[in-house]
Protein backbone atom coordinates (compact mmCIF):
# COMPACT_ATOMS: atom_id res chain seq x y z
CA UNK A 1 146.56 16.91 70.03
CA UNK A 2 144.88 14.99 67.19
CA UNK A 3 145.10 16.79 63.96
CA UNK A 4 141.90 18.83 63.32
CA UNK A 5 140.15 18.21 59.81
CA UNK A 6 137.57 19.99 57.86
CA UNK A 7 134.03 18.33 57.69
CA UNK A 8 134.55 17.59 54.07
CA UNK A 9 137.83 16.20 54.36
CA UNK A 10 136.74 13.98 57.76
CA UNK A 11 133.70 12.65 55.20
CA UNK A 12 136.29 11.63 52.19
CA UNK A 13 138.26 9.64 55.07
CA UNK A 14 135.54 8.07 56.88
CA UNK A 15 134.11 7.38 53.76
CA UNK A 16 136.99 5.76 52.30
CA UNK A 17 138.45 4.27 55.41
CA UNK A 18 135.03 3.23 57.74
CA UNK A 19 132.94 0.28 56.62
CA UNK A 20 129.90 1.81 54.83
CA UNK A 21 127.48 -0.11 57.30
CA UNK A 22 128.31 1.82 59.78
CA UNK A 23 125.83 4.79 59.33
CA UNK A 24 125.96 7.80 61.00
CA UNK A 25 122.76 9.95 62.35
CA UNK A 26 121.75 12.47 60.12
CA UNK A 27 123.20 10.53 57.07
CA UNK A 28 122.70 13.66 54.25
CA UNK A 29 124.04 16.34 56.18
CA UNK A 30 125.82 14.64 59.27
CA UNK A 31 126.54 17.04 62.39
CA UNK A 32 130.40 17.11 62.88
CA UNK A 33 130.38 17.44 66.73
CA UNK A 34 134.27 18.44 68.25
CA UNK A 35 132.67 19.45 72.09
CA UNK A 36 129.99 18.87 74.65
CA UNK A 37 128.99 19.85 77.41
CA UNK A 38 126.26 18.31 79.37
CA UNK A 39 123.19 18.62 77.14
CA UNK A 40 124.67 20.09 74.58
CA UNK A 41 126.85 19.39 71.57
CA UNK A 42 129.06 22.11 69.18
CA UNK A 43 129.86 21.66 65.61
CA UNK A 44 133.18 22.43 64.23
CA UNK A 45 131.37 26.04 63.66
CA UNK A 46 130.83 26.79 67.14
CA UNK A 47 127.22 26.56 66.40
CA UNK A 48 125.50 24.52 69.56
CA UNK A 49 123.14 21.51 69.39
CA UNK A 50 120.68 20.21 71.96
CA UNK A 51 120.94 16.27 72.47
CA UNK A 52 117.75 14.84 72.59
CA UNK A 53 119.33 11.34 71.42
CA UNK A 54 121.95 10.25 73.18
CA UNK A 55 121.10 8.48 76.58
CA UNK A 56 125.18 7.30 76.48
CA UNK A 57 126.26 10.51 78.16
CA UNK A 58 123.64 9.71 80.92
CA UNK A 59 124.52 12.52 83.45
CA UNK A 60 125.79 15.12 80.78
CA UNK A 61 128.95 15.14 78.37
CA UNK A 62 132.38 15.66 79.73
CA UNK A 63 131.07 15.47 83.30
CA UNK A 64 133.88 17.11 85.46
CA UNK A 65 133.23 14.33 87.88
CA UNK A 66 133.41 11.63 85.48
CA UNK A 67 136.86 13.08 84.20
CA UNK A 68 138.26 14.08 87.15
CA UNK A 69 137.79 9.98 88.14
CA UNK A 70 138.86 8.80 85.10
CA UNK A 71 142.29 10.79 84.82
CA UNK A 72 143.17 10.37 88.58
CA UNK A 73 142.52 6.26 88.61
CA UNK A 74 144.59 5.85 85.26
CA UNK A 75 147.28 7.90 86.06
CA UNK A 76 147.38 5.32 89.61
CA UNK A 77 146.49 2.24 87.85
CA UNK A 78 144.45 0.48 84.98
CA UNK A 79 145.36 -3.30 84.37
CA UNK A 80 143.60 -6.54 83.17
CA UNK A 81 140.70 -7.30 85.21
CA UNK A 82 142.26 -10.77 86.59
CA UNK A 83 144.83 -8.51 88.99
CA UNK A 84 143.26 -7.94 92.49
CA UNK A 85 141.97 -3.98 92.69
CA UNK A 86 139.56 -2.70 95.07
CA UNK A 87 137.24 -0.79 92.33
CA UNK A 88 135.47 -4.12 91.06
CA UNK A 89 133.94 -5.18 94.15
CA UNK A 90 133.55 -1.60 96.11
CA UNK A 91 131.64 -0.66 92.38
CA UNK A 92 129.75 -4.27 93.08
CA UNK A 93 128.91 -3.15 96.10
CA UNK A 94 127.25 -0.01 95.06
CA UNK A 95 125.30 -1.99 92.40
CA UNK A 96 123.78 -4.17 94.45
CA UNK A 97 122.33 -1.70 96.80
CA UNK A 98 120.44 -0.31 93.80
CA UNK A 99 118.98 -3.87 93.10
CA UNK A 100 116.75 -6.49 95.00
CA UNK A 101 118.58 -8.25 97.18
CA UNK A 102 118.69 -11.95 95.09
CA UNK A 103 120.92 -10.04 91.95
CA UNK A 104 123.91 -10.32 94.33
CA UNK A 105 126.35 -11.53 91.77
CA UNK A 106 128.38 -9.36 89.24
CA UNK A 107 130.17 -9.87 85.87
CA UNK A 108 131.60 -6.75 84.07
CA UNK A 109 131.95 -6.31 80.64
CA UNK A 110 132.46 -4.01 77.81
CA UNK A 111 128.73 -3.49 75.85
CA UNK A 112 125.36 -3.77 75.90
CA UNK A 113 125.92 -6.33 73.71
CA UNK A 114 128.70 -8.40 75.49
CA UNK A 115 126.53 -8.24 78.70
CA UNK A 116 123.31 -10.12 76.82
CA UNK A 117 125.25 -12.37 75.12
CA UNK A 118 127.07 -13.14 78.46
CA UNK A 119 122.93 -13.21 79.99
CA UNK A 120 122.00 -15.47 77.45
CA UNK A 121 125.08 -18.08 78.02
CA UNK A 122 124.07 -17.76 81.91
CA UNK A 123 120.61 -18.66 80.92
CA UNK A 124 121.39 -21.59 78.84
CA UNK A 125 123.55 -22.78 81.36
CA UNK A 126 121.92 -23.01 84.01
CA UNK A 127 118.10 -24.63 82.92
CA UNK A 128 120.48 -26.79 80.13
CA UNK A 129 117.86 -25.50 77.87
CA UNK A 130 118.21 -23.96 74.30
CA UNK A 131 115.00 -22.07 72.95
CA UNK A 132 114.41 -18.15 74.24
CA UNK A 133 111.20 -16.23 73.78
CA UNK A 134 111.99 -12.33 72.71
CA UNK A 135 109.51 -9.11 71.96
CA UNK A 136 108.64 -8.55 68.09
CA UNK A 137 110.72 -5.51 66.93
CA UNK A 138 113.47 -6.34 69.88
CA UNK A 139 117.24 -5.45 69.49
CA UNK A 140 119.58 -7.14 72.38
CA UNK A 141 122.77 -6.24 70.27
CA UNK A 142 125.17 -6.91 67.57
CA UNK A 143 127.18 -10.22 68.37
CA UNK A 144 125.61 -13.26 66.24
CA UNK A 145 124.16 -14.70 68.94
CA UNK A 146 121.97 -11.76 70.00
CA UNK A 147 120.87 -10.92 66.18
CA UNK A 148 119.36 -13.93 66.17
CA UNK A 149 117.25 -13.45 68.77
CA UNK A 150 116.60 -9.99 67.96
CA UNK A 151 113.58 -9.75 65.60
CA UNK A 152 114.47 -6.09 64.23
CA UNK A 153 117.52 -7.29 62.86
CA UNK A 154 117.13 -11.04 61.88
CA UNK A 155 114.30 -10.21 59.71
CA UNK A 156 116.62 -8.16 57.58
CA UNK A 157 119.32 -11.38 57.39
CA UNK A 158 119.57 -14.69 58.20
CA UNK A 159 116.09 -15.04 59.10
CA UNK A 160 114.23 -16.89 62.35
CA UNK A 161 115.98 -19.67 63.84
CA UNK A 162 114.23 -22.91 65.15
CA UNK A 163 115.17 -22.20 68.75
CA UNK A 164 113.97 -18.38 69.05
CA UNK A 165 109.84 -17.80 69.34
CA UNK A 166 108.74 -14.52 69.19
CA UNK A 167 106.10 -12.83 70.87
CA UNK A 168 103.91 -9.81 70.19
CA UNK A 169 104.93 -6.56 71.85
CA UNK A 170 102.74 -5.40 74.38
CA UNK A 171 101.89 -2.05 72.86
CA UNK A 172 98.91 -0.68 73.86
CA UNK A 173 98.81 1.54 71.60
CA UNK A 174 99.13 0.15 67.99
CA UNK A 175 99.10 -4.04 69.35
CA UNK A 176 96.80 -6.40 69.52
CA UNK A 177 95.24 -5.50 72.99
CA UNK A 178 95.25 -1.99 73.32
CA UNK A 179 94.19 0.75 75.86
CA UNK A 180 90.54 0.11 75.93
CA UNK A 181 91.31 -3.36 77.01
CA UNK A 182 90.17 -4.41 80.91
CA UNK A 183 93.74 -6.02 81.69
CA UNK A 184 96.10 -5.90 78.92
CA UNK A 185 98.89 -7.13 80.77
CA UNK A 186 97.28 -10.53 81.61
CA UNK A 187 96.16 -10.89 78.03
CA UNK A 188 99.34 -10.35 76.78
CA UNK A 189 101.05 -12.18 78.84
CA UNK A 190 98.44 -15.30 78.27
CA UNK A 191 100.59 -14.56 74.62
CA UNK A 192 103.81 -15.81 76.21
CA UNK A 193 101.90 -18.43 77.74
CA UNK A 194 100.35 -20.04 74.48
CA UNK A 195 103.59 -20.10 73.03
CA UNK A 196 105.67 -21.41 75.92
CA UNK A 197 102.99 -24.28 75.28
CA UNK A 198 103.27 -24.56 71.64
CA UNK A 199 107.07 -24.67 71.93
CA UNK A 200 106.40 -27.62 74.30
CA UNK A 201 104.19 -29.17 71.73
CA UNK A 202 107.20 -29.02 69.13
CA UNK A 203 109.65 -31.13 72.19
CA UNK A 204 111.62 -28.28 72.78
CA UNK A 205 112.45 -26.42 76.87
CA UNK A 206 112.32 -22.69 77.15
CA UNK A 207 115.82 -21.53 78.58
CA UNK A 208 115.05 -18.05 79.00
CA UNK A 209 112.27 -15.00 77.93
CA UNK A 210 114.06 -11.96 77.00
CA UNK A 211 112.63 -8.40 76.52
CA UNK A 212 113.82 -4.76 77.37
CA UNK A 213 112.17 -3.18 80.69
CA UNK A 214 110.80 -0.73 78.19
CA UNK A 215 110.94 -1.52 75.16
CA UNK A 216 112.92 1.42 73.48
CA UNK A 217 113.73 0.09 69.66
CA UNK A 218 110.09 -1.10 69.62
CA UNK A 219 109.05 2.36 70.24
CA UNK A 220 109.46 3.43 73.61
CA UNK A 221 106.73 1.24 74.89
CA UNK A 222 105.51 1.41 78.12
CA UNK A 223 104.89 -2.36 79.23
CA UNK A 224 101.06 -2.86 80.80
CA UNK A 225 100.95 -3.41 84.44
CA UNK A 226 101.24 -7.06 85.32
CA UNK A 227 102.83 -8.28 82.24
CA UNK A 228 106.26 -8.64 83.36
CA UNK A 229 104.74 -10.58 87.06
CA UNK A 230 102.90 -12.69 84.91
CA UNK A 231 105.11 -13.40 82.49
CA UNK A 232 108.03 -14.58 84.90
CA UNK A 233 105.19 -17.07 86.55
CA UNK A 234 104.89 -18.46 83.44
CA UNK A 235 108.09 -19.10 82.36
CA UNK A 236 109.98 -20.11 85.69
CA UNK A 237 107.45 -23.23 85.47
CA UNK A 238 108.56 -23.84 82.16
CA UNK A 239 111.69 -24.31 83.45
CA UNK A 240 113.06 -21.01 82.04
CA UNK A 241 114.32 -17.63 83.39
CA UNK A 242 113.27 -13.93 83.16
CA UNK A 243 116.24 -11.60 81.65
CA UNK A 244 115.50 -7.67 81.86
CA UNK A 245 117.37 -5.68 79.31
CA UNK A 246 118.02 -2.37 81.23
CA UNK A 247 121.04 -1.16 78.51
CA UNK A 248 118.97 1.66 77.55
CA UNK A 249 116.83 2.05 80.37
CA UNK A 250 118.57 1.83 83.83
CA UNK A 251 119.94 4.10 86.44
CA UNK A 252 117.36 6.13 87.25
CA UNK A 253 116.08 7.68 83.94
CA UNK A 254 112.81 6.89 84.92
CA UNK A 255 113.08 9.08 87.91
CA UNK A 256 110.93 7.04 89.70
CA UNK A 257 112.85 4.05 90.47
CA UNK A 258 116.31 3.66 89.38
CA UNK A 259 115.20 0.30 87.25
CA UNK A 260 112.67 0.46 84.74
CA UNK A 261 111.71 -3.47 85.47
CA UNK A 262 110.61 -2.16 89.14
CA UNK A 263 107.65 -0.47 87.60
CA UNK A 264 106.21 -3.44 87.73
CA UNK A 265 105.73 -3.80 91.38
CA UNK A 266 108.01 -4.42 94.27
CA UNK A 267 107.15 -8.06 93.56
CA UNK A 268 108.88 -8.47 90.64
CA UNK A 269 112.63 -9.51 90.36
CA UNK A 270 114.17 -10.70 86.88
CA UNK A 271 116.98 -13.98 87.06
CA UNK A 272 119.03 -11.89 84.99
CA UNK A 273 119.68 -8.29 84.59
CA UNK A 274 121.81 -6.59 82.14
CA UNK A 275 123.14 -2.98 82.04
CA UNK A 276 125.28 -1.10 79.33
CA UNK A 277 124.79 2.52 78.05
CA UNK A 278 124.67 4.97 80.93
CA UNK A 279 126.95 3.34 83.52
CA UNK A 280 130.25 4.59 82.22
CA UNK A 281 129.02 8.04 80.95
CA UNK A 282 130.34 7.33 77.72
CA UNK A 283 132.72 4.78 78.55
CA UNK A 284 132.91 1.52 77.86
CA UNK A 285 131.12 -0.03 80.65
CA UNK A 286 128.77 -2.98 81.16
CA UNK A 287 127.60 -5.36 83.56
CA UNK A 288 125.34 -8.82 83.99
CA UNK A 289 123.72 -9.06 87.28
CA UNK A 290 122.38 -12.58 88.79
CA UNK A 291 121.32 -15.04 91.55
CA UNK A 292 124.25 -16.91 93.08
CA UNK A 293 122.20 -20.30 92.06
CA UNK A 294 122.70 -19.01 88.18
CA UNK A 295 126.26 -17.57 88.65
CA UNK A 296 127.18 -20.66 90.41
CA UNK A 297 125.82 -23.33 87.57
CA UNK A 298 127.82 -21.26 85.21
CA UNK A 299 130.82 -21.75 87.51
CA UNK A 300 130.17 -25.52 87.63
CA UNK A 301 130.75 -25.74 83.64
CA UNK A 302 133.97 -26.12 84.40
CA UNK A 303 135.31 -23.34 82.18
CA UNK A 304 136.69 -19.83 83.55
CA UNK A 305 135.39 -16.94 82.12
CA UNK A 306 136.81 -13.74 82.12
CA UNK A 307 136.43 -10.78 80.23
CA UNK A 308 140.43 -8.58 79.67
CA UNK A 309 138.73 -5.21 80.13
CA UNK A 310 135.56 -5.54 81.83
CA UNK A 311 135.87 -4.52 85.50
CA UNK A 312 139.11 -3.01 85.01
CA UNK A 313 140.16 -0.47 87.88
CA UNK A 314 139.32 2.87 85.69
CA UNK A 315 135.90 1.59 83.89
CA UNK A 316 134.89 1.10 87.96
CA UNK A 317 136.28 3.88 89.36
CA UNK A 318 134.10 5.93 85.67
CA UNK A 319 130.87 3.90 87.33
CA UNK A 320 131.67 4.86 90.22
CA UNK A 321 131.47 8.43 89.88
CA UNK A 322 128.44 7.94 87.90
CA UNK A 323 126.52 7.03 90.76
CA UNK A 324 127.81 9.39 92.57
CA UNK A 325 126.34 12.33 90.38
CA UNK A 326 123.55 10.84 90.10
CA UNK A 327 122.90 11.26 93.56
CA UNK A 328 124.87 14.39 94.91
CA UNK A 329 122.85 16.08 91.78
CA UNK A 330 119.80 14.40 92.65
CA UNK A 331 119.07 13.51 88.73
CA UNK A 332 116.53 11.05 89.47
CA UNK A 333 114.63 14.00 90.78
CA UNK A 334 114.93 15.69 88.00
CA UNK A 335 114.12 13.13 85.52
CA UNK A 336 110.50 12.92 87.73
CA UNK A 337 110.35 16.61 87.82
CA UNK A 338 111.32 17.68 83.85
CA UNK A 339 109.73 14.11 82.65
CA UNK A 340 106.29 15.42 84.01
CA UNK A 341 106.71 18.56 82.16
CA UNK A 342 107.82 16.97 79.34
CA UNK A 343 105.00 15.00 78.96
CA UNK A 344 102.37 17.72 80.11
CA UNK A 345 103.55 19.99 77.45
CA UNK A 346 103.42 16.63 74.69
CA UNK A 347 99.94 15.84 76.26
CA UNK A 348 98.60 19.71 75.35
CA UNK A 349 100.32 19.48 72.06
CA UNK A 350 98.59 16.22 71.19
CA UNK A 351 95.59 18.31 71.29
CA UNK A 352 96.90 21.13 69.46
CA UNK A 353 97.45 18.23 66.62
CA UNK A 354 95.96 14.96 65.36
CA UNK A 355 98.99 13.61 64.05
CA UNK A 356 99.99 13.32 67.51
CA UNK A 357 98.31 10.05 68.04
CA UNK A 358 100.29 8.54 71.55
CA UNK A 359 102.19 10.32 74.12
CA UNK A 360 103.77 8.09 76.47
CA UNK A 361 106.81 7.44 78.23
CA UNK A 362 108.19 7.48 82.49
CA UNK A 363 110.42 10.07 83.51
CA UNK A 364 113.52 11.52 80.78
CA UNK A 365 112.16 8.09 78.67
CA UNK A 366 109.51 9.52 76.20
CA UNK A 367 108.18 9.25 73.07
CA UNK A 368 104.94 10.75 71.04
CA UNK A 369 103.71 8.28 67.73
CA UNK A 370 102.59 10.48 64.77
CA UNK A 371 99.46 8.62 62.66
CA UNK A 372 97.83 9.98 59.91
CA UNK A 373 94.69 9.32 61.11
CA UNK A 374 93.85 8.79 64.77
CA UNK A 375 90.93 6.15 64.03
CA UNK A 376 92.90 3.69 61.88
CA UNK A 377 96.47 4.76 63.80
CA UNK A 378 98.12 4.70 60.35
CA UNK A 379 101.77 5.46 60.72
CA UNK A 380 102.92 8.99 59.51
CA UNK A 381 106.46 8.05 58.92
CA UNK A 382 107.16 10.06 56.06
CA UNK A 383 106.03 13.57 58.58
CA UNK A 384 107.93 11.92 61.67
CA UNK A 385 111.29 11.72 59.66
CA UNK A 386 110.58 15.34 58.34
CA UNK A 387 110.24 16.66 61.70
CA UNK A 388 113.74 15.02 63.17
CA UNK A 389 115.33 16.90 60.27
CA UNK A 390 113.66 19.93 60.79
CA UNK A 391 114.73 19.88 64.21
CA UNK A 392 117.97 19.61 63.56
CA UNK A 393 118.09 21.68 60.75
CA UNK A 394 116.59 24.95 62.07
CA UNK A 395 116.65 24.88 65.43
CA UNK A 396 119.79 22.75 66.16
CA UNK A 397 117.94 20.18 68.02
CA UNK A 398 119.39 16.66 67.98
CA UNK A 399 116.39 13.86 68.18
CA UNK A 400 115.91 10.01 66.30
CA UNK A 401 112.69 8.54 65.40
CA UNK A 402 112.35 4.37 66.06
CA UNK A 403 109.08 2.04 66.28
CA UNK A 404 108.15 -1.08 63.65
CA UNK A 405 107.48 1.83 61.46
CA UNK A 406 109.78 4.80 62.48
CA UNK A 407 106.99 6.81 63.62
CA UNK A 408 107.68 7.64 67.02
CA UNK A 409 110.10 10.41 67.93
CA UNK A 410 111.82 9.76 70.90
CA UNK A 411 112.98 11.74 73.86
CA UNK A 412 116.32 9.95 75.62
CA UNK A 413 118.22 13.19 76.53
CA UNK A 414 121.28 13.29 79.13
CA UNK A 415 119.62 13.30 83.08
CA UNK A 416 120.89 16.67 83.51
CA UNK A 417 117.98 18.07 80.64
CA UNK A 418 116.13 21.25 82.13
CA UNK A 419 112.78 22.54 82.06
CA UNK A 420 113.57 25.23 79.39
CA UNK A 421 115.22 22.25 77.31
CA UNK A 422 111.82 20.66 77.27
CA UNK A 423 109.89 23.83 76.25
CA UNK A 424 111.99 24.73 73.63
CA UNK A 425 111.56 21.47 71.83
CA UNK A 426 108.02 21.36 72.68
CA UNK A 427 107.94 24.57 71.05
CA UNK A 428 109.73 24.20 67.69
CA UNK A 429 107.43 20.96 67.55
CA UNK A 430 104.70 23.03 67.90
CA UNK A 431 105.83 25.65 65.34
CA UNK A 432 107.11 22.86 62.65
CA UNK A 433 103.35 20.53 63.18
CA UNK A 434 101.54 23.60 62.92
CA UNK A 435 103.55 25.02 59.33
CA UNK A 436 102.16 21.03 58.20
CA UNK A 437 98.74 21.90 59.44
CA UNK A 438 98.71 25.09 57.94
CA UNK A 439 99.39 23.50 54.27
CA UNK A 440 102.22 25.92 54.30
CA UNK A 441 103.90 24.55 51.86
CA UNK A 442 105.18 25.75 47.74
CA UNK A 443 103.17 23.64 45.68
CA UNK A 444 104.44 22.46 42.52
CA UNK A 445 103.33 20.62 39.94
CA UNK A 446 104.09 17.33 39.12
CA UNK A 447 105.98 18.41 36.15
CA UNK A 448 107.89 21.26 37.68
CA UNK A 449 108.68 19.03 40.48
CA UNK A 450 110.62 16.66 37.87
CA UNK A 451 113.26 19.26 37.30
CA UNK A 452 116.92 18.27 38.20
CA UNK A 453 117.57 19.43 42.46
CA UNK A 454 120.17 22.10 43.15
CA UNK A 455 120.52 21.22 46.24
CA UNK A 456 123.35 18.66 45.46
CA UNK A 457 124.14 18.08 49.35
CA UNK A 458 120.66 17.17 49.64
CA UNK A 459 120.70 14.27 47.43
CA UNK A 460 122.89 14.57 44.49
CA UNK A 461 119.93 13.25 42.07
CA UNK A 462 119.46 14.63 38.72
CA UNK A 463 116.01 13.61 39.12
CA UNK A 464 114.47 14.48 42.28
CA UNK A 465 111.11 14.71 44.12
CA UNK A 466 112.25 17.72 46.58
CA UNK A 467 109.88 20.82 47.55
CA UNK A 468 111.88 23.78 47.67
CA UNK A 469 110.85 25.44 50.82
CA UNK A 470 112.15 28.96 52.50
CA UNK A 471 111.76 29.64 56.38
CA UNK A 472 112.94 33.00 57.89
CA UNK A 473 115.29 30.97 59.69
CA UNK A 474 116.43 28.12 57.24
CA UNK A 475 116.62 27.55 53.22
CA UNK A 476 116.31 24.05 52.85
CA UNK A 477 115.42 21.46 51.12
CA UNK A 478 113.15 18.55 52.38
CA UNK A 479 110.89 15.94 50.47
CA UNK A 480 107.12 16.87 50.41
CA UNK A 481 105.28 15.20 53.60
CA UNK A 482 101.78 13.60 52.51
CA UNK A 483 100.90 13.02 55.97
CA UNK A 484 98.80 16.04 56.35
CA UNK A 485 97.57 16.63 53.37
């Protein structure tokens, strides 16, 4: 058994020993979590946690299933990938009943991130072309290849390359065409279309559009009807292909369907599909799904590929037994079921509050966008970060805000998330939006507010802007919000 450590002493090492750009949620006052248990997490203090974040753990932590599989194939067998094994293709199999009947090909991988890069070598490959169009505010991973043609992280280093064109999210909400618009999927796909034709105007071919089913990162956007249909007319006669980033939304969170990309009709099939996140539960587990015409122009290169751990007999038999809880436990069903509620009990809260501008999201895939005015759909950043900490803070409730402007809190809970999970955070929303409301806060002046914080694991500053604020439940410290005021 690993060596247990206090919290204090596993910050000095991971401080000291991790690189420092590798941040952890909750960066002031991280949660030191030594258990789980389906939806929930427990500190080193016992002291229990609701996940509201983590759509890794997709059918609940520490799934007996999951680690029943896992210890009885790896005390069998577990061995490079390039050894014949039955799990590869019998997990194959199962995949491609879940998919429309053209993704018929399979290569396993490790990440998210290894399985776009691996989509975007696929796409390049096979139309011999270079340039990709990709969503403002998209993230497709961490390798080089996909920070440069993710816009939320490129902007922050090396900048746009020649070959990447970005195009505006379809947000309906806070974009260009929003929902008072008569077809907002055609218009923004016409987007994609006048820039497929400017990149043309420049001499250079499209290889590939990229964009997330839903965009998550962006801010858990729900694309418009259409756009996706539209979008893959236009840029399979550019001589491109359509890749669908399902990492964070696949296997059935939406309830509905089991891929997010089907909302868009039974019409619609992407070239390229990518998976990551849920399929291993927690483990390391990816895949790339394709046409054989695309698998078998990447074959034709000449070159082998092969990936040491990816498709290796445990991470298949893990997947597996993924799918098969997510039927025998029929978590799709709940995801419809719990989703609805969850987004009944946002909808009546949105009333309740005007900083509640959007509520929006499909099944256990959510997200409500606080504004500090609903007319001009200013961001309320600032109140949206103060109400994750809150959450966590008080009533031990684990949940990550995201959008352009970090103003959207977002729902991505394990599958196995209950009704009374939802009205509990629904609640303590409720109770936390209303305390804004309410001006119930100590109000200082300015020069009594410029007095050095004792609340050193707050921030350490000697000068600090904090409001010292006492709840029956919680003495805390938290900066002022000037959302509501």
């Amino acid at each position: 058994m690993a060596l247990e450590l206090s919290k204090e002493e596993t910050l000095e090492k991971r401080k000291r020993l991790i690189g420092q750009s590798c941040r952890l949620f909750y960066s002031d006052d991280p949660v030191k979590i030594v258990r789980a248990r389906g939806q929930y997490l427990y500190d080193e203090n016992g002291k229990r946690y609701l996940d509201c974040i983590s759509n890794v753990q997709h059918v609940g932590h520490c799934h007996p299933s999951i680690t029943k599989a896992a210890a009885a194939q790896m005390d069998l067998l577990n061995t490079n990938s390039r050894f014949l094994h039955d799990n590869i293709v019998l997990y194959a199999e199962r995949l491609a009943a879940t998919l429309p009947e053209r993704l018929c090909v399979f290569y396993f991988v490790n990440s998210g991130s290894e399985a776009n890069d691996l989509a975007l070598r696929l796409a390049q490959q096979y139309t011999q072309h270079e340039d990709v169009i990709v969503l403002d505010h998209a993230y497709h991973g961490h390798l080089k290849s996909l920070i440069d043609i993710s816009p939320y992280k490129f902007r922050k280093l090396t900048g746009q390359k020649e070959w990447v064109h970005v195009a505006p999210l379809p947000d309906t909400y806070s974009g260009m065409y929003r929902e008072d618009h008569p077809n907002p999927g055609q218009a923004y796909a016409d987007t994609v279309k006048d820039l497929i034709e400017e990149v043309h105007r420049k001499g250079r071919k499209i290889s590939a559009f990229f964009a997330e089913s839903l965009p998550s990162v962006g801010g858990q956007i729900i694309l418009p009807h259409g756009y996706s249909t539209k979008v893959a007319e236009y840029v399979r006669s550019a001589g491109g292909v359509f890749v669908a980033d399902e990492v964070q939304t696949g296997f059935g969170r939406l309830g509905s369907h089991f891929w997010a990309f089907q909302q868009q009709g039974e019409s619609f099939c992407p070239d390229i599909v990518t998976m990551g996140k849920p399929m291993g539960n927690g483990h390391p587990l990816a895949c790339v799904a394709t046409t054989e015409e695309i698998a078998g122009a990447f074959t034709a290169n000449g070159v082998e590929y092969f990936n040491t751990f990816g498709g290796n007999p445990v991470s298949c038999a893990i997947g597996l037994a993924v799918l098969d809880v997510i039927e025998k436990e029929d978590l799709r069903g709940n995801a419809t079921r719990v989703g609805a509620h969850l987004k009944d009990l946002l909808t009546k809260l949105q009333t309740r509050h005007r900083i509640i501008g959007d509520v929006r999201g499909a099944g256990l895939f959510a997200g409500i966008e606080l504004v500090k005015d609903r007319e001009k759909r200013t961001p309320a950043t600032e109140t949206a970060a103060l109400l994750v900490k809150r959450l966590k803070e008080e009533d031990k409730i684990c949940i990550s805000t995201d959008g352009p402007w970090e103003s959207v809190v977002k729902f991505k809970p394990p599958m196995c998330f209950s009704m009374e999970d939802a009205d509990l955070v629904v609640q303590c929303i409720d109770r936390i939006l209303t305390g804004y409301r309410s001006n119930k806060f100590i109000q200082f002046t300015w020069q009594n507010m410029l007095l050095p914080c004792t609340n050193s694991d707050h921030c350490g500053d000697s000068l600090c802007l904090c409001y010292g604020l006492f709840f029956s439940r919680v003495h805390s410290y938290i900066r002022a919000p000037t959302d509501l005021k």
